[in-house]
N, C-alpha and C. Protein backbone atom coordinates (compact mmCIF):
# COMPACT_ATOMS: atom_id res chain seq x y z
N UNK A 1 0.24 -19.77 -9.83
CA UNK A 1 -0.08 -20.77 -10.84
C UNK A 1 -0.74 -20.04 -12.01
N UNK A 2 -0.28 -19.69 -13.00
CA UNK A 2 -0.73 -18.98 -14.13
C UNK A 2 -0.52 -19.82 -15.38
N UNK A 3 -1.54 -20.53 -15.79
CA UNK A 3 -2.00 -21.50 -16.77
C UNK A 3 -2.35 -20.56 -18.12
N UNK A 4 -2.59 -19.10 -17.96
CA UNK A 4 -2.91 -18.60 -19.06
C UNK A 4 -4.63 -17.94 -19.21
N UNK A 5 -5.82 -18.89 -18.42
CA UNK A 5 -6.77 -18.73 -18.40
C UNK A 5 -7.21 -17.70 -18.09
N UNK A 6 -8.26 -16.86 -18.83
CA UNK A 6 -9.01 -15.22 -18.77
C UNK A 6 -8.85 -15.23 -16.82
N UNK A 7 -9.03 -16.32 -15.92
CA UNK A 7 -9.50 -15.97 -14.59
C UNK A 7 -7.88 -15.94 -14.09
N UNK A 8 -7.15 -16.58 -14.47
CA UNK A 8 -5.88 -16.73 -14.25
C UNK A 8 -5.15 -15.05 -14.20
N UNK A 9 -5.30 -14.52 -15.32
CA UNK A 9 -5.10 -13.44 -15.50
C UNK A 9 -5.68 -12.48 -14.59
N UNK A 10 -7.13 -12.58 -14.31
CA UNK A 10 -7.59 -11.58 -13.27
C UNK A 10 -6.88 -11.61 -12.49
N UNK A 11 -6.70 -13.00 -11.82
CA UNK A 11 -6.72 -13.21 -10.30
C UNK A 11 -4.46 -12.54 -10.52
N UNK A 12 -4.27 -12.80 -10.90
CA UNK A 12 -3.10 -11.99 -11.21
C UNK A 12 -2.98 -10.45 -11.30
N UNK A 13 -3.73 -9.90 -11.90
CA UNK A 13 -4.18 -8.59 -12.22
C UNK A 13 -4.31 -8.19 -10.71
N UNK A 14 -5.26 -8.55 -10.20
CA UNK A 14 -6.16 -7.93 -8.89
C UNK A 14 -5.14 -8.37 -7.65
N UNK A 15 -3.89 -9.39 -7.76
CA UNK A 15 -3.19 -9.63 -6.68
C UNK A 15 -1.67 -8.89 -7.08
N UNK A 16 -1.25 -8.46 -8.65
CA UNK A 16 -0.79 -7.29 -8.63
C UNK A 16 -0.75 -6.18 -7.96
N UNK A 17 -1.97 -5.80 -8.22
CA UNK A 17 -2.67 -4.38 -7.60
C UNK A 17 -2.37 -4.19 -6.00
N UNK A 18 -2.91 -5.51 -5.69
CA UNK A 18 -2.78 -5.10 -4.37
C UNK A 18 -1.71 -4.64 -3.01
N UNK A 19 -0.52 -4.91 -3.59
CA UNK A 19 0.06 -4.47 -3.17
C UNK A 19 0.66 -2.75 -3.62
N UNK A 20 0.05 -2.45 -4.46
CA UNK A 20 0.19 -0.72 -4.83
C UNK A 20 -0.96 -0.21 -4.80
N UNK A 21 -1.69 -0.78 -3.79
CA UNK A 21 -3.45 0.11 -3.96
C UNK A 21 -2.69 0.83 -2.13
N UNK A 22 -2.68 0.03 -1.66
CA UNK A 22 -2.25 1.08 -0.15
C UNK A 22 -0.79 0.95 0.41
N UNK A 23 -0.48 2.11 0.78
CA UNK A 23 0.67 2.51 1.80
C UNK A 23 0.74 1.86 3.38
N UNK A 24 1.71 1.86 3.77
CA UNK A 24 2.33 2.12 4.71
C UNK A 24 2.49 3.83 5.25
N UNK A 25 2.30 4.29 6.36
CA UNK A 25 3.36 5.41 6.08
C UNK A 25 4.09 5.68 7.47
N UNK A 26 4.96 6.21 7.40
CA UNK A 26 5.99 6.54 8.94
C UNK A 26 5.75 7.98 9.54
N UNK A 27 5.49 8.27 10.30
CA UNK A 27 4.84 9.38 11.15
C UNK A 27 5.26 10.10 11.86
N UNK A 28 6.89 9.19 12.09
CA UNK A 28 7.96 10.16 13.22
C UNK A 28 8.14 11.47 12.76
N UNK A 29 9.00 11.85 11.97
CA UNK A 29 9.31 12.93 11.52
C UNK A 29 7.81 13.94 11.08
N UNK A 30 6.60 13.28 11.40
CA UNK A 30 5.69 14.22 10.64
C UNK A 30 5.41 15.91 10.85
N UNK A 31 5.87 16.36 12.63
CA UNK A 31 5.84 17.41 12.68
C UNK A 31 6.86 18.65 12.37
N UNK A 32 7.63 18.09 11.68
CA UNK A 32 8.78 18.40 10.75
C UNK A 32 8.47 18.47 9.44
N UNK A 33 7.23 18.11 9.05
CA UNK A 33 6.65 17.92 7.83
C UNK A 33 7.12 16.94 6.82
N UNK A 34 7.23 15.94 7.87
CA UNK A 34 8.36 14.90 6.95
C UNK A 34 7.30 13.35 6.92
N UNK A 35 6.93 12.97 5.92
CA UNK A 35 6.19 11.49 5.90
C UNK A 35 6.12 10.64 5.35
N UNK A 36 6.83 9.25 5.50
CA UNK A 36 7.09 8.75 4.84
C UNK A 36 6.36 7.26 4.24
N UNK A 37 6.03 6.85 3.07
CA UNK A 37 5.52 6.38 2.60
C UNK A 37 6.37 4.91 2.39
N UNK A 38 5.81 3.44 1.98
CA UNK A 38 6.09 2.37 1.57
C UNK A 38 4.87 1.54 1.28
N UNK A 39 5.38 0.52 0.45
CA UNK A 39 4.53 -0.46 0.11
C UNK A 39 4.13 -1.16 0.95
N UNK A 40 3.34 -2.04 0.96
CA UNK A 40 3.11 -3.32 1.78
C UNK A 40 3.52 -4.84 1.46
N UNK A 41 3.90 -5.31 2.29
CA UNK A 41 4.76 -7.07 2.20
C UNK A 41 3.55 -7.42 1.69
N UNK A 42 4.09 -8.60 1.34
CA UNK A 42 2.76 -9.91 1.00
C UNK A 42 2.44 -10.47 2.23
N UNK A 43 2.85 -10.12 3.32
CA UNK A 43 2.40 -10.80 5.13
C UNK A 43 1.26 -9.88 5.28
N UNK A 44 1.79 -8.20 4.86
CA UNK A 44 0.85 -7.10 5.51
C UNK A 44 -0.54 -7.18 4.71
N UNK A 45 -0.07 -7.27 3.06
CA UNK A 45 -1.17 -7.66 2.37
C UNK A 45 -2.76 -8.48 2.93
N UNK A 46 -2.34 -9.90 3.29
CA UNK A 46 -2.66 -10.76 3.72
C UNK A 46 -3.39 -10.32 4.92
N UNK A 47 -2.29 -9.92 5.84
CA UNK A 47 -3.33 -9.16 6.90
C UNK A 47 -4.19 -8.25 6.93
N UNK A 48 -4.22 -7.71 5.97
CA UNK A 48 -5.27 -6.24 5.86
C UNK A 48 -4.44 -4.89 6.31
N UNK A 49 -2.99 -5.02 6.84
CA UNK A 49 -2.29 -3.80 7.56
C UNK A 49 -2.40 -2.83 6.40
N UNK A 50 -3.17 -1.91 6.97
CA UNK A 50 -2.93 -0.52 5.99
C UNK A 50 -4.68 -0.60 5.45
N UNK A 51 -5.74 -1.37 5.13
CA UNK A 51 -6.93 -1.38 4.57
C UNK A 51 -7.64 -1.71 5.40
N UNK A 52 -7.23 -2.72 6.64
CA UNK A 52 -8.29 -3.10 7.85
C UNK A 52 -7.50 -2.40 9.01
N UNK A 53 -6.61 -2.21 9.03
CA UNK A 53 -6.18 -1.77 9.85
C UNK A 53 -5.71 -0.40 9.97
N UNK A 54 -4.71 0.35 11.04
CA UNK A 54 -4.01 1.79 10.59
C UNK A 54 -2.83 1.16 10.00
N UNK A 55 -3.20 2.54 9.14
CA UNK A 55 -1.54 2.27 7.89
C UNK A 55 -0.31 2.86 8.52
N UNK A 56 -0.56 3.58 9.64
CA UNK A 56 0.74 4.16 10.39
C UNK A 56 1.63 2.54 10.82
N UNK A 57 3.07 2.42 10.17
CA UNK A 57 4.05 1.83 10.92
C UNK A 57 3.96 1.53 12.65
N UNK A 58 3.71 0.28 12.61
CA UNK A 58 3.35 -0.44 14.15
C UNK A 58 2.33 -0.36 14.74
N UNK A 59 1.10 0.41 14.44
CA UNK A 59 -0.41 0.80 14.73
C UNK A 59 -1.14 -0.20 14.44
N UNK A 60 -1.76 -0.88 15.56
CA UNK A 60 -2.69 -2.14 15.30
C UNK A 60 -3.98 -2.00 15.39
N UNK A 61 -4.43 -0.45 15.43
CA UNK A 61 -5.65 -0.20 15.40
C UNK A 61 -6.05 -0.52 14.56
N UNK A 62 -7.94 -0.64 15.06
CA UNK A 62 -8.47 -1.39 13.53
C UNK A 62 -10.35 -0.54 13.67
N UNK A 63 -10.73 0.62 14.54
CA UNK A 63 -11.38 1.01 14.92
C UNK A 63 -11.51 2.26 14.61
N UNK A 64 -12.25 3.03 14.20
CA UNK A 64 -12.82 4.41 13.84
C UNK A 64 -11.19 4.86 12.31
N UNK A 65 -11.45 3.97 11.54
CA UNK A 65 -10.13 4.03 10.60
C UNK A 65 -10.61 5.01 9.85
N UNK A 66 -10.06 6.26 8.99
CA UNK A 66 -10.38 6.77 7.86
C UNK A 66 -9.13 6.30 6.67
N UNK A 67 -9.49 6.77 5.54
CA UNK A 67 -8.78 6.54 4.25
C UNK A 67 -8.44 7.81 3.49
N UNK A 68 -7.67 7.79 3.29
CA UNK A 68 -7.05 9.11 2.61
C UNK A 68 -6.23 8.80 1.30
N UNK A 69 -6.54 9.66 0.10
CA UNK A 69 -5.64 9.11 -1.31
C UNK A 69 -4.79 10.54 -1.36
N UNK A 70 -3.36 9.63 -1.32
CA UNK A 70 -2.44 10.75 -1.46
C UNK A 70 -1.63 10.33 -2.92
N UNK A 71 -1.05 11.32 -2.89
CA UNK A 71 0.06 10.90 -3.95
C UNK A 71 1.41 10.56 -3.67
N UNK A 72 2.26 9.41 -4.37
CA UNK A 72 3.60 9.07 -3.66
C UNK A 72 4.37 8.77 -4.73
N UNK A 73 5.30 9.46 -4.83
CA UNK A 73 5.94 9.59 -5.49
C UNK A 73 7.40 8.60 -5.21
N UNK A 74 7.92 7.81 -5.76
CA UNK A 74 8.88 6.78 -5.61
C UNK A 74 9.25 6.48 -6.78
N UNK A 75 10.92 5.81 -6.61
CA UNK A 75 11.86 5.49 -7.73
C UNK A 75 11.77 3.98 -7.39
N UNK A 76 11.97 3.61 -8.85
CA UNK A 76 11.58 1.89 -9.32
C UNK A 76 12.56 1.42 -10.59
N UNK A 77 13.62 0.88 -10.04
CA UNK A 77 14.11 0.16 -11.18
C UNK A 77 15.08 1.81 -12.31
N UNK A 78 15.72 2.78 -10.92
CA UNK A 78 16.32 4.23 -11.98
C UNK A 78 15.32 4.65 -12.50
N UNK A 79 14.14 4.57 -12.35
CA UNK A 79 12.75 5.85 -12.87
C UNK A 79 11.82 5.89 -11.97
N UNK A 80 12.14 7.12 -11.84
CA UNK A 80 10.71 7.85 -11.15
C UNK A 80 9.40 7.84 -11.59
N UNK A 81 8.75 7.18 -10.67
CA UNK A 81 6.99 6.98 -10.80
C UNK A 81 6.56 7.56 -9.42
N UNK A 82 5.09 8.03 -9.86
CA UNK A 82 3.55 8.43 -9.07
C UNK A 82 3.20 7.53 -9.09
N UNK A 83 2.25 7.33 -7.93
CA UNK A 83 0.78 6.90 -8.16
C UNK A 83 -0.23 7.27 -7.05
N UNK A 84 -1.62 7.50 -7.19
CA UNK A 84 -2.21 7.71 -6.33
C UNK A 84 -2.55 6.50 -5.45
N UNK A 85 -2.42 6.39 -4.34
CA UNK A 85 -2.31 5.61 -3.53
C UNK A 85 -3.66 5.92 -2.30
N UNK A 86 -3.85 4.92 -1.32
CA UNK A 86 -5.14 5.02 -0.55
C UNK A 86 -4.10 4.41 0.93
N UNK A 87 -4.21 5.35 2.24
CA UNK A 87 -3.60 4.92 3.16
C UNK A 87 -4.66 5.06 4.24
């Protein structure tokens, strides 16, 4: 619901964000040096998967979590973008 209002806008702004503030990432291939990164749904959002929880794909841990800012590099729309990201 975006009426236009200065809070309207935040609350847009800050629910933007949130889905490009943390990763996902996939872990199989990691000792291959292979790791793979994704966004989060608006379900995972919601749930905290990846910020309350582990950001590893299917990990429901939610106990002794650390945070790590990597960089991820992904194509959007035929152009390549960064961003530093928090998993």
């Amino acid at each position: 619901d975006d009426d236009g209002s200065w809070e309207a806008q935040v609350a847009k702004k800050y629910y933007d964000r949130l889905y490009k503030e943390y990763v996902l990432c996939d872990l199989k291939r990691f000792k291959s040096g292979q790791v793979g990164f994704r966004w989060r749904t608006e379900a995972e959002c919601v749930q905290g998967v990846g910020q309350f929880s582990c950001a590893q794909v299917g990990c429901k841990n939610r106990t002794e979590l650390q945070s790590f800012e990597v960089h991820f590099k992904y194509k959007e729309a035929s152009e390549v973008k960064q961003a530093l990201v928090k998993a």
